[in-house]
PDB file of N, CA and C in Angstrom:
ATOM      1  N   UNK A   1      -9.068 -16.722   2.127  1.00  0.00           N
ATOM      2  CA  UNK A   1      -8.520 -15.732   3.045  1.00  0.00           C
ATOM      3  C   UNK A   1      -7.703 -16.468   4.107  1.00  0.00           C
ATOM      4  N   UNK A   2      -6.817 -15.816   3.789  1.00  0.00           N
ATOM      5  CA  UNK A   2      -5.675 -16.427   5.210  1.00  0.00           C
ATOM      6  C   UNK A   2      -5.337 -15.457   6.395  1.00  0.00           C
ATOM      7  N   UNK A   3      -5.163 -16.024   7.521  1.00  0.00           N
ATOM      8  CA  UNK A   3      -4.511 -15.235   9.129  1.00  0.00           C
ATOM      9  C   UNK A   3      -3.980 -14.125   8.476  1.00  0.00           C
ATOM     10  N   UNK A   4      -2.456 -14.348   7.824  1.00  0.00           N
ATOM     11  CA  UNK A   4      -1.854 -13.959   7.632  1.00  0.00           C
ATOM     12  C   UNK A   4      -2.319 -12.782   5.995  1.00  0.00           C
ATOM     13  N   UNK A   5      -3.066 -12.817   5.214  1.00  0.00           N
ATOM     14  CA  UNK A   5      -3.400 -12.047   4.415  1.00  0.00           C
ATOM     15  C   UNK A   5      -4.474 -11.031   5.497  1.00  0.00           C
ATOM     16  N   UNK A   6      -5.246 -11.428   6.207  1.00  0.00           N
ATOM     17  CA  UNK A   6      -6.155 -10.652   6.833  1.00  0.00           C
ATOM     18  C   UNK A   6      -5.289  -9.465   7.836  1.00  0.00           C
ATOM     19  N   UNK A   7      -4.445 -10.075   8.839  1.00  0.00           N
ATOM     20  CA  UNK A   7      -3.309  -9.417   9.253  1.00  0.00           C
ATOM     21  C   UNK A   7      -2.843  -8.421   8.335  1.00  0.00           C
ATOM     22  N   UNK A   8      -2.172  -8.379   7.648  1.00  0.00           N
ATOM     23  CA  UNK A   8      -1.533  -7.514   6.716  1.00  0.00           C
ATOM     24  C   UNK A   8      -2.801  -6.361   6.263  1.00  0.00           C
ATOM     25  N   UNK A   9      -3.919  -6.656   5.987  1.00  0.00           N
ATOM     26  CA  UNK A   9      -4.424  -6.046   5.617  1.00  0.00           C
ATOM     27  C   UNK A   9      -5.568  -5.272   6.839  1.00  0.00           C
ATOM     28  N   UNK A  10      -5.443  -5.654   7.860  1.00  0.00           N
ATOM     29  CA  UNK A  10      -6.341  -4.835   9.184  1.00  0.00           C
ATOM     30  C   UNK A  10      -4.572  -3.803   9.391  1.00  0.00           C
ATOM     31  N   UNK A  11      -3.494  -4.643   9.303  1.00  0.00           N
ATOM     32  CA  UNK A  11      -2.289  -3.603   9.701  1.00  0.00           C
ATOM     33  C   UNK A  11      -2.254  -1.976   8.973  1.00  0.00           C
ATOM     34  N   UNK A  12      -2.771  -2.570   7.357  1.00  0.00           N
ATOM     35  CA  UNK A  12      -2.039  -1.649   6.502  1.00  0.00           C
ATOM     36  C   UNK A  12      -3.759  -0.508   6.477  1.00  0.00           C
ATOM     37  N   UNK A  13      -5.253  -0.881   7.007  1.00  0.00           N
ATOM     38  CA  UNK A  13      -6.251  -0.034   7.092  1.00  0.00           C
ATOM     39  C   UNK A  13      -6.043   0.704   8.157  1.00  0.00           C
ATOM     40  N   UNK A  14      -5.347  -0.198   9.441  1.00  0.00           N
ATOM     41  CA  UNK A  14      -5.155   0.996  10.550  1.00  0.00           C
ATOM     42  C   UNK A  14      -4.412   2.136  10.023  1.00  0.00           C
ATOM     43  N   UNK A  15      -3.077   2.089   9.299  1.00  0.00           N
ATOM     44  CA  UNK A  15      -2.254   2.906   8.991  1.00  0.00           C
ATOM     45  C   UNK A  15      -2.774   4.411   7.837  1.00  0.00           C
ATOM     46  N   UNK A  16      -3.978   3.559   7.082  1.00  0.00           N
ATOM     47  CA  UNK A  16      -4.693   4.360   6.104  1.00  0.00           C
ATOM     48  C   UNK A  16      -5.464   5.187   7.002  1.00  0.00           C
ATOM     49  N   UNK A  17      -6.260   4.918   8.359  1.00  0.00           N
ATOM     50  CA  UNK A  17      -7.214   5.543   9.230  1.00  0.00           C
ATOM     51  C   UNK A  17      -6.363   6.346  10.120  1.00  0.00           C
ATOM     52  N   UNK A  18      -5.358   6.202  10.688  1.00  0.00           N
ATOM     53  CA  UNK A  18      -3.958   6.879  11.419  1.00  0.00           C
ATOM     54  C   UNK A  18      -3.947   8.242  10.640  1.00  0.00           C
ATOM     55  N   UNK A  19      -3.438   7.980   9.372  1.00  0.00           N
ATOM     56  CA  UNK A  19      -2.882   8.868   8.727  1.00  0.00           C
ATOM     57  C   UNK A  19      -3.936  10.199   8.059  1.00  0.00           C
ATOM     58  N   UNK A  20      -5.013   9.715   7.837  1.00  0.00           N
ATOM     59  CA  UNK A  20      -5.843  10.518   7.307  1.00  0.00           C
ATOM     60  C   UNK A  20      -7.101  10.651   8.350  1.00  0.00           C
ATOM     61  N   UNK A  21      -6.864  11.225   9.852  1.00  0.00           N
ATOM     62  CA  UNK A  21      -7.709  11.088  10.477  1.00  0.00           C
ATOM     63  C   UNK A  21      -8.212  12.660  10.871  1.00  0.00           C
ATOM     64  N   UNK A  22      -7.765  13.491   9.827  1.00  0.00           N
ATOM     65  CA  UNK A  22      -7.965  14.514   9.944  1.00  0.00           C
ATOM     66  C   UNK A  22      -8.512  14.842   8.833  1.00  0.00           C
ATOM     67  N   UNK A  23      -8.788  13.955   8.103  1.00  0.00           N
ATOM     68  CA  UNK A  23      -9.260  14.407   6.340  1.00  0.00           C
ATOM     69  C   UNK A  23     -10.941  13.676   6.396  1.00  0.00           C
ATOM     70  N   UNK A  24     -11.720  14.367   6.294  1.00  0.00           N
ATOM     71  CA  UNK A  24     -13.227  13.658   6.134  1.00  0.00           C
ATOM     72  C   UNK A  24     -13.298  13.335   4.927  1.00  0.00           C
ATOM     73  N   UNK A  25     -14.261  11.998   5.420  1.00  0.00           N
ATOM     74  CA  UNK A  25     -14.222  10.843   3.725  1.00  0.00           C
ATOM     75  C   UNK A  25     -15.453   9.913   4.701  1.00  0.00           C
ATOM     76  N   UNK A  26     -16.024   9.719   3.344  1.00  0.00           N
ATOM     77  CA  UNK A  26     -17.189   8.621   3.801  1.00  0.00           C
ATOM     78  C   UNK A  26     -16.315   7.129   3.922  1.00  0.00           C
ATOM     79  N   UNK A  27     -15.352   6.577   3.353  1.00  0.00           N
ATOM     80  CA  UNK A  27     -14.922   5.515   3.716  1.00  0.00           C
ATOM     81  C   UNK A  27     -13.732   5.968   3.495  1.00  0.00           C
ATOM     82  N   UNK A  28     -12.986   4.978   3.677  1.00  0.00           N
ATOM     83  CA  UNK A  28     -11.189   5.070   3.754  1.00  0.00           C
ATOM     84  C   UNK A  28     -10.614   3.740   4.262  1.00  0.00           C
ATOM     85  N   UNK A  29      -9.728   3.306   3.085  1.00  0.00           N
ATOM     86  CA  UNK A  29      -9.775   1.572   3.723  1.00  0.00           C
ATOM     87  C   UNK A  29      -8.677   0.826   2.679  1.00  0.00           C
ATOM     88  N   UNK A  30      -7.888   0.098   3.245  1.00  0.00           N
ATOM     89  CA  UNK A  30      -7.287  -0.507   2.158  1.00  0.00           C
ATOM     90  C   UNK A  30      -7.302  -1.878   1.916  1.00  0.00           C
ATOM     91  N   UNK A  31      -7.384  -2.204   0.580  1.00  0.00           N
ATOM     92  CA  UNK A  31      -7.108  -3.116  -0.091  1.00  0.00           C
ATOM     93  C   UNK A  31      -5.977  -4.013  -0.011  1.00  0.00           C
ATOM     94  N   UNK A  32      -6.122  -5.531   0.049  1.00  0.00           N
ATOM     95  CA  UNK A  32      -5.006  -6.088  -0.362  1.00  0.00           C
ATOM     96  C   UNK A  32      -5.134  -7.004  -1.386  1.00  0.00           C
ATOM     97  N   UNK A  33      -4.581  -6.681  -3.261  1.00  0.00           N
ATOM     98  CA  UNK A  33      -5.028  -7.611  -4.143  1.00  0.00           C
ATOM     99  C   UNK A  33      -4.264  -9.045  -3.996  1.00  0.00           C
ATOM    100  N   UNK A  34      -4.993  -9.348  -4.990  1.00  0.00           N
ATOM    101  CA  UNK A  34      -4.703 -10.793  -5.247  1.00  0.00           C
ATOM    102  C   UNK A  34      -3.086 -11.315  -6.247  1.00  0.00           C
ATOM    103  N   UNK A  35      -2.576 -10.065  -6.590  1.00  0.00           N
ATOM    104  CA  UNK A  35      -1.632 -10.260  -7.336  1.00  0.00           C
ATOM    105  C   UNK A  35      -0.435  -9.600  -6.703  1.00  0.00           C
ATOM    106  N   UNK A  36       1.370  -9.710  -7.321  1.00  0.00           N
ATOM    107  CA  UNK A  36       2.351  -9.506  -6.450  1.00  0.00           C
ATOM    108  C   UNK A  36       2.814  -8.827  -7.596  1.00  0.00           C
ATOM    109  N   UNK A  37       3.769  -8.345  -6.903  1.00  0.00           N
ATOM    110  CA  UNK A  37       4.964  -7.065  -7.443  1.00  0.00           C
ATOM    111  C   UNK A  37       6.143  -6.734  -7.091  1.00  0.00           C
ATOM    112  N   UNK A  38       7.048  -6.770  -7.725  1.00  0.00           N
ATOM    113  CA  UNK A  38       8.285  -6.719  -7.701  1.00  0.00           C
ATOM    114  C   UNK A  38       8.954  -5.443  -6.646  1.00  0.00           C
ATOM    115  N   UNK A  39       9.274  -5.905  -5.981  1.00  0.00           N
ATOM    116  CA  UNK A  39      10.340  -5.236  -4.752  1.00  0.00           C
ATOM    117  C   UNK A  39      11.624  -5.197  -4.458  1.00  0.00           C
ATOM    118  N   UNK A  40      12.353  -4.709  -3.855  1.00  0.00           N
ATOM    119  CA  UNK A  40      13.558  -4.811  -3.565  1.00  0.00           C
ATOM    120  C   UNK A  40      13.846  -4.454  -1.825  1.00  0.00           C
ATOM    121  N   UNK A  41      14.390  -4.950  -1.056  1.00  0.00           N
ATOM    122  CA  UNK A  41      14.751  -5.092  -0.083  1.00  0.00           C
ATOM    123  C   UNK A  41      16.445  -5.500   0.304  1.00  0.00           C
ATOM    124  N   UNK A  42      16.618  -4.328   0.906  1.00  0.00           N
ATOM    125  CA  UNK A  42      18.447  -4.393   0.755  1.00  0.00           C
ATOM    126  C   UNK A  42      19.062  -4.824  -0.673  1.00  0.00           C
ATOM    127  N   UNK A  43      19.010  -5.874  -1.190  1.00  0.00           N
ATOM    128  CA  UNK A  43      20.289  -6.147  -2.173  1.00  0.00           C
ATOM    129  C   UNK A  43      19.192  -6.675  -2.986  1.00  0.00           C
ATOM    130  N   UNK A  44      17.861  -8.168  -2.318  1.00  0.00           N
ATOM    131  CA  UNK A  44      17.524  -8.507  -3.057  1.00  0.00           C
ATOM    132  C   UNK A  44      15.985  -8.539  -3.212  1.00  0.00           C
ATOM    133  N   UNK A  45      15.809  -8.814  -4.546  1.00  0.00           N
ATOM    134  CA  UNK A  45      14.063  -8.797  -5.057  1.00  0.00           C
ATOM    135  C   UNK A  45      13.526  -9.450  -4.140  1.00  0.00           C
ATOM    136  N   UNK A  46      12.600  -9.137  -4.436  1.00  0.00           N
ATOM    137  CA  UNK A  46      11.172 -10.084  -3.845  1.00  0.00           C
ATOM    138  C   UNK A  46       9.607  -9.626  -4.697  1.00  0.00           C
ATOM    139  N   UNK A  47       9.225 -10.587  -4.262  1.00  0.00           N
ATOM    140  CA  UNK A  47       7.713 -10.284  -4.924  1.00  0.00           C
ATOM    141  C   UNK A  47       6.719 -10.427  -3.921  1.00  0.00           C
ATOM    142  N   UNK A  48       6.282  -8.981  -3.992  1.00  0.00           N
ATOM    143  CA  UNK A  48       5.800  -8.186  -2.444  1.00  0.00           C
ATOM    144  C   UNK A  48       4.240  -8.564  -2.721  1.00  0.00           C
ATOM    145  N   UNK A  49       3.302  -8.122  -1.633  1.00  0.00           N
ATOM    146  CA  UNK A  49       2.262  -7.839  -1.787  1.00  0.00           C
ATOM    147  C   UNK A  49       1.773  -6.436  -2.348  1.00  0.00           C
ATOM    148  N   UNK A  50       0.631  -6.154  -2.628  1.00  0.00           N
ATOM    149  CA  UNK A  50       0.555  -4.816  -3.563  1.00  0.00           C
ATOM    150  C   UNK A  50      -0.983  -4.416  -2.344  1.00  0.00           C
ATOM    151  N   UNK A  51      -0.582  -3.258  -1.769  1.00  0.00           N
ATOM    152  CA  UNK A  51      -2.291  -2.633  -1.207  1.00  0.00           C
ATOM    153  C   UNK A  51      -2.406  -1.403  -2.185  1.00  0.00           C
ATOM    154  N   UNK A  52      -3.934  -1.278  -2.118  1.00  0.00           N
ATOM    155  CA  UNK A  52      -4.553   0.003  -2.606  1.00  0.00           C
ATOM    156  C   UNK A  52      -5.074   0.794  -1.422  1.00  0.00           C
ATOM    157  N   UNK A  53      -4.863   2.230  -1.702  1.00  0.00           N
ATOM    158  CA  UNK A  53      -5.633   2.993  -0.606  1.00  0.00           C
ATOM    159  C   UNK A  53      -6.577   3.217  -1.532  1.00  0.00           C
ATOM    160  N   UNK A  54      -7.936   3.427  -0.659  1.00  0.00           N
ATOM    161  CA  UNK A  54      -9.309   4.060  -1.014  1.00  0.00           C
ATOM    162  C   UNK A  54      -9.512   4.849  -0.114  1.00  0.00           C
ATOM    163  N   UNK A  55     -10.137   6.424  -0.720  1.00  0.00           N
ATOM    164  CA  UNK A  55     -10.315   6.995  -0.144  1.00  0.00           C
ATOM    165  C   UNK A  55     -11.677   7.926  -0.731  1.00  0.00           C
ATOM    166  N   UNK A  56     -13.019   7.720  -0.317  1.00  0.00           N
ATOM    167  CA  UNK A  56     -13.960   8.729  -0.967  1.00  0.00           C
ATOM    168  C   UNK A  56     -14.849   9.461  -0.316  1.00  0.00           C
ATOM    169  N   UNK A  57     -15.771  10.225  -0.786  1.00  0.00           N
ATOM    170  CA  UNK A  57     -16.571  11.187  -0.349  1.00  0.00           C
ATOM    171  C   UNK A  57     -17.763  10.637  -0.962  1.00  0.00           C
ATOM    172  N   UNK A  58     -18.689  10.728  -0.028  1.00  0.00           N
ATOM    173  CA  UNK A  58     -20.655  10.419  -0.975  1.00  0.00           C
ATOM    174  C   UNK A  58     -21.609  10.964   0.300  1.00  0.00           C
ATOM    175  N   UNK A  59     -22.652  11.210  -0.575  1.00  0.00           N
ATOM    176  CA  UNK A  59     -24.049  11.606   0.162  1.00  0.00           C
ATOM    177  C   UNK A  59     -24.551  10.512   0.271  1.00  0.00           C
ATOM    178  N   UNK A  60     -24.633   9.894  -0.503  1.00  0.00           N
ATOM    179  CA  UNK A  60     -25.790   8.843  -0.834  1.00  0.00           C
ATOM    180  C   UNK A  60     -25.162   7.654  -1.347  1.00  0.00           C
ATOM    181  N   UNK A  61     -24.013   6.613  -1.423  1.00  0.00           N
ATOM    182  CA  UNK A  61     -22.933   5.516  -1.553  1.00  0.00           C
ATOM    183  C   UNK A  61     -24.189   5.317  -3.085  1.00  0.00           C
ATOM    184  N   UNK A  62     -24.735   6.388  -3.738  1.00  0.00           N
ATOM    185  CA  UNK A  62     -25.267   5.910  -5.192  1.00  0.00           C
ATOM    186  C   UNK A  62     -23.727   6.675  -6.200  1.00  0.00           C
ATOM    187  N   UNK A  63     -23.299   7.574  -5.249  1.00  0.00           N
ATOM    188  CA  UNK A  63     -22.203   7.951  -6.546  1.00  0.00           C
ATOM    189  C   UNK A  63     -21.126   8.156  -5.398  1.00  0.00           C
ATOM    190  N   UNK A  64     -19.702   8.166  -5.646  1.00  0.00           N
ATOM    191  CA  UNK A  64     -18.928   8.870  -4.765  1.00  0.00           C
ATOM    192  C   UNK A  64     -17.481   9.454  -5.631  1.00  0.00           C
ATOM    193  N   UNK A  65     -16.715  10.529  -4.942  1.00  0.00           N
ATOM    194  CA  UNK A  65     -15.583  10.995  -5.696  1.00  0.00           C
ATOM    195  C   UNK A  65     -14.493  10.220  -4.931  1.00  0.00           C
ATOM    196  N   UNK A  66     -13.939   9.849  -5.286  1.00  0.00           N
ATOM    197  CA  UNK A  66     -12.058   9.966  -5.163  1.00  0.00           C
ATOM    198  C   UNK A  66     -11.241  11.255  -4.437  1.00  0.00           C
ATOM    199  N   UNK A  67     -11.380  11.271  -3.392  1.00  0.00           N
ATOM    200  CA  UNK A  67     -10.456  12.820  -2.560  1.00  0.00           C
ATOM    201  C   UNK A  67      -9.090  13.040  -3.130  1.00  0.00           C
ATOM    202  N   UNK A  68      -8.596  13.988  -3.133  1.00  0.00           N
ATOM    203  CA  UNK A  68      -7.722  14.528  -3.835  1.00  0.00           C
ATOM    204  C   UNK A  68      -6.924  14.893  -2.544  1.00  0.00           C
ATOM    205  N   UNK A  69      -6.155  13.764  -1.924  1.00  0.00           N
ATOM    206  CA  UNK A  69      -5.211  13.421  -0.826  1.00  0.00           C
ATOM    207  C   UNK A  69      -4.254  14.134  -0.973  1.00  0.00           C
ATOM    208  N   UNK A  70      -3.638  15.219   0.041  1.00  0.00           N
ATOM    209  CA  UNK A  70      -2.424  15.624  -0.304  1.00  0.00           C
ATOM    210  C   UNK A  70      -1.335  14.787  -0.667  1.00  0.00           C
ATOM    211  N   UNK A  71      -0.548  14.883  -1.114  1.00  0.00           N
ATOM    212  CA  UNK A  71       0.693  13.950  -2.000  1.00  0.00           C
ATOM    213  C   UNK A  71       1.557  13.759  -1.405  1.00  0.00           C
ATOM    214  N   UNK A  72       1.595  14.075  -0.063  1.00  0.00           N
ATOM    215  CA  UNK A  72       2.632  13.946   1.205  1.00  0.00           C
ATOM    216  C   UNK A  72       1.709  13.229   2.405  1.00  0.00           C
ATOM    217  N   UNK A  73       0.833  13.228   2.195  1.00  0.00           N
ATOM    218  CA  UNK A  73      -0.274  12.500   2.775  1.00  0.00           C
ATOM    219  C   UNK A  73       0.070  10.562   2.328  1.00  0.00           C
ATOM    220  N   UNK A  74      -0.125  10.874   1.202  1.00  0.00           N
ATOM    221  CA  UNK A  74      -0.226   9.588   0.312  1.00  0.00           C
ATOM    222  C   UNK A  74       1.273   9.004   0.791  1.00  0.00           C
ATOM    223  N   UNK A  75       2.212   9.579   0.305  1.00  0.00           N
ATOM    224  CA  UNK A  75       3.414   9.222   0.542  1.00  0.00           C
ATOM    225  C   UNK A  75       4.055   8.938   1.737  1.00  0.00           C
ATOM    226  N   UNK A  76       3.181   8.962   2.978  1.00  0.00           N
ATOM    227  CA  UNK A  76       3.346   8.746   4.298  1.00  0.00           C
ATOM    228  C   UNK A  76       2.744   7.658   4.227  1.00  0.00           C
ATOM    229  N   UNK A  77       1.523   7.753   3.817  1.00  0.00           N
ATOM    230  CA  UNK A  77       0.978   6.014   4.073  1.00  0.00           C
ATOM    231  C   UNK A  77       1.834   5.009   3.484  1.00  0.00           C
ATOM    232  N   UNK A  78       2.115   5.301   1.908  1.00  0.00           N
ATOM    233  CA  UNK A  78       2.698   4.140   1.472  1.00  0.00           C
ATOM    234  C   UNK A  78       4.262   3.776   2.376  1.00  0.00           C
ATOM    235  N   UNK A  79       4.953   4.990   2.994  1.00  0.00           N
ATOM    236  CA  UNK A  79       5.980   4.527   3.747  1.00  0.00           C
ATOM    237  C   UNK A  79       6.043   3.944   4.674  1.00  0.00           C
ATOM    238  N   UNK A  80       5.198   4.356   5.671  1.00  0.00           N
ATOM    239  CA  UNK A  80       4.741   3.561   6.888  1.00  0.00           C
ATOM    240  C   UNK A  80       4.134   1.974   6.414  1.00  0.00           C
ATOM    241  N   UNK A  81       3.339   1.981   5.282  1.00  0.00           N
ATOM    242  CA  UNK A  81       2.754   0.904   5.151  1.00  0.00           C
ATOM    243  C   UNK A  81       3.976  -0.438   4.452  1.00  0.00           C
ATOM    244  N   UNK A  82       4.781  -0.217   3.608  1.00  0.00           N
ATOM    245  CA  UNK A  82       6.042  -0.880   3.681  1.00  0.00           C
ATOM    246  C   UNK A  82       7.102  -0.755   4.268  1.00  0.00           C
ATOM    247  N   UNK A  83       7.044   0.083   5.261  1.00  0.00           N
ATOM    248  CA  UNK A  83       8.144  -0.235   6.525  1.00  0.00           C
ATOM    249  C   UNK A  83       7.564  -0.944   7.609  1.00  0.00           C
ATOM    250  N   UNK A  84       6.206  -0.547   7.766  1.00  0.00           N
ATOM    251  CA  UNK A  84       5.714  -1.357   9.177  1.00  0.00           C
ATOM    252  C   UNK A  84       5.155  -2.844   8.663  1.00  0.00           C
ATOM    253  N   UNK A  85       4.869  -3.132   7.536  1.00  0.00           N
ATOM    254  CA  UNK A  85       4.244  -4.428   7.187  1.00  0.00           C
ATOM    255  C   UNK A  85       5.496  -4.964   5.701  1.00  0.00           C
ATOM    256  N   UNK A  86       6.569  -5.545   6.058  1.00  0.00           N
ATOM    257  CA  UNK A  86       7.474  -5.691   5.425  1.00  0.00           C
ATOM    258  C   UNK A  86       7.063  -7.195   4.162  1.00  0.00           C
ATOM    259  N   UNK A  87       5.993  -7.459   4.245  1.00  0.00           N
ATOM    260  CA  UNK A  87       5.175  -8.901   2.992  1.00  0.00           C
ATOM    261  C   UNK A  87       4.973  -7.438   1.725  1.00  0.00           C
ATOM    262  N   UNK A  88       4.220  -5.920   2.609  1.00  0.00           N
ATOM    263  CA  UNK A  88       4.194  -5.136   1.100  1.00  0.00           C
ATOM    264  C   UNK A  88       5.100  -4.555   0.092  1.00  0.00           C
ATOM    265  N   UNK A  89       5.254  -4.522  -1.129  1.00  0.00           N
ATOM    266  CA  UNK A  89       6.455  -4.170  -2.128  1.00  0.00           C
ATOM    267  C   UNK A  89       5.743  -2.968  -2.677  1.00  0.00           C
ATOM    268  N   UNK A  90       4.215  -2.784  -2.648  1.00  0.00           N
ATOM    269  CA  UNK A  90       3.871  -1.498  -3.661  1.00  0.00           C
ATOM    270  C   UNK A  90       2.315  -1.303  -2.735  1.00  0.00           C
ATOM    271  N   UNK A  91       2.321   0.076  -2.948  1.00  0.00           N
ATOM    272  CA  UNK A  91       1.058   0.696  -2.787  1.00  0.00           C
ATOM    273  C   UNK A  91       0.648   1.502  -3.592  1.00  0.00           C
ATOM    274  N   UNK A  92      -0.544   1.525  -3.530  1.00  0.00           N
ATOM    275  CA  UNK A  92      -1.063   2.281  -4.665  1.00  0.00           C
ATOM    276  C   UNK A  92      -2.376   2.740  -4.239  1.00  0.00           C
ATOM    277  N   UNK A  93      -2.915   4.387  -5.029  1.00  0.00           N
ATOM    278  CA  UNK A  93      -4.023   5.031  -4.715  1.00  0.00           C
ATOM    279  C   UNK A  93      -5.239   4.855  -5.731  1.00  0.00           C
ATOM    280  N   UNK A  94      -5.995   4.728  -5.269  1.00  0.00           N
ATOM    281  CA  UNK A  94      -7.044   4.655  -6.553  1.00  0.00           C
ATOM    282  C   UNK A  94      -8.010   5.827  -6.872  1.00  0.00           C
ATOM    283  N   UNK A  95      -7.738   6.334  -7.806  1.00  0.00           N
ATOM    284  CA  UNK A  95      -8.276   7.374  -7.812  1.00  0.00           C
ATOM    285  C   UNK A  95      -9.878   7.757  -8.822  1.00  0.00           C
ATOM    286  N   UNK A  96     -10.274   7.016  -9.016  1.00  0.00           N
ATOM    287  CA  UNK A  96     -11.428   6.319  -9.663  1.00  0.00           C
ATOM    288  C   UNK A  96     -12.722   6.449  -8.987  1.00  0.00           C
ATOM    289  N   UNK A  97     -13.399   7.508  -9.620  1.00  0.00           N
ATOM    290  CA  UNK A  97     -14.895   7.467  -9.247  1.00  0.00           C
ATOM    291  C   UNK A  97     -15.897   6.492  -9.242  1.00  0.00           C
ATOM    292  N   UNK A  98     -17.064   6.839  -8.731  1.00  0.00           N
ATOM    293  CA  UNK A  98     -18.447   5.939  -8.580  1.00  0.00           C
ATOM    294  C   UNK A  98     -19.443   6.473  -9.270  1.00  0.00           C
ATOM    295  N   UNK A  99     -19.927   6.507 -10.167  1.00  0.00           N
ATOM    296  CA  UNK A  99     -19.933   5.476 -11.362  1.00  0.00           C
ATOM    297  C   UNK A  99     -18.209   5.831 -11.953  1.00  0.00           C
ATOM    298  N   UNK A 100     -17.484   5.247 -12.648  1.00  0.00           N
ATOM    299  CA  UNK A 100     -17.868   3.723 -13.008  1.00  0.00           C
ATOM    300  C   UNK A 100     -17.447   2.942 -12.120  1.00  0.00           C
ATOM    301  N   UNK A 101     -16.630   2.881 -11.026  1.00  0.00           N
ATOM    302  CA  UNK A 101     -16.075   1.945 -10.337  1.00  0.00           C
ATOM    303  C   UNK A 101     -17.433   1.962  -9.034  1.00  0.00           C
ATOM    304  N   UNK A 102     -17.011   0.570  -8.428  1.00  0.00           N
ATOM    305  CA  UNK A 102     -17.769   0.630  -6.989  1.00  0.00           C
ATOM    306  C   UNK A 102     -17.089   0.938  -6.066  1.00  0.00           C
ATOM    307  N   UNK A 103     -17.504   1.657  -5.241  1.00  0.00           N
ATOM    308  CA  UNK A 103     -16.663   1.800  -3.481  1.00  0.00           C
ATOM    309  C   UNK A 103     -15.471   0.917  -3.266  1.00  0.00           C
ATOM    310  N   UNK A 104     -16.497  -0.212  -3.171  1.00  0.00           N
ATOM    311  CA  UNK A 104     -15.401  -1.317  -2.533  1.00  0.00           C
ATOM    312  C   UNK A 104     -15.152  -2.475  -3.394  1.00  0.00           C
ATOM    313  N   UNK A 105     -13.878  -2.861  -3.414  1.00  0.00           N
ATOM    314  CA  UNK A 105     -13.643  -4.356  -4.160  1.00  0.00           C
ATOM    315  C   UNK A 105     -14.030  -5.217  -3.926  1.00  0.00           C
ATOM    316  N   UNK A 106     -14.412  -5.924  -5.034  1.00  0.00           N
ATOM    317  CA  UNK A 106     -14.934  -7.222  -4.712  1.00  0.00           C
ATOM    318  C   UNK A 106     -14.099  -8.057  -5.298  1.00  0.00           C
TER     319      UNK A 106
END
């Protein structure tokens, strides 16, 4: 873990908690993986960082759903989140329940 990966990624959870602070969810938080993705910026490529939003609902963190984020919702985060943190090239939602997935990445 680096300054600079941790940065990017407390930037791009504030923006996930900003934006959906009107939507109840047992967690809500984003991800920053380990792998890059192709971007474009003015004229030329780059190979961006990639965040995931998470966003779920649980009683009991033994199962949880995936919220069904409005789609203008979503599309605000990912804009804000590559305009205000210019290292990201892609965002992405995960929409993947508990079982089979876990809450949080490891």
């Amino acid at each position: 873990v680096t300054k600079e990966r941790l940065s990017i990624l407390r930037k791009a959870t504030k923006i996930v908690e900003e934006e959906t602070k009107n939507i109840k969810a047992f967690q809500k938080f984003a991800v920053l993986l380990s792998d890059r993705a192709t971007g474009v910026i003015g004229y030329k490529r780059i190979y961006g960082n990639i965040i995931v939003v998470r966003i779920v609902d649980s009683k009991d963190a033994l199962t949880a759903r995936a919220l069904e984020v409005p789609f203008q919702v979503l599309k605000r985060i990912a804009y804000r989140i590559t305009q205000e943190i210019p290292q990201v090239s892609r965002v992405l939602y995960d929409i993947t329940d508990k079982p089979p997935a876990t809450i949080e990445y490891e």
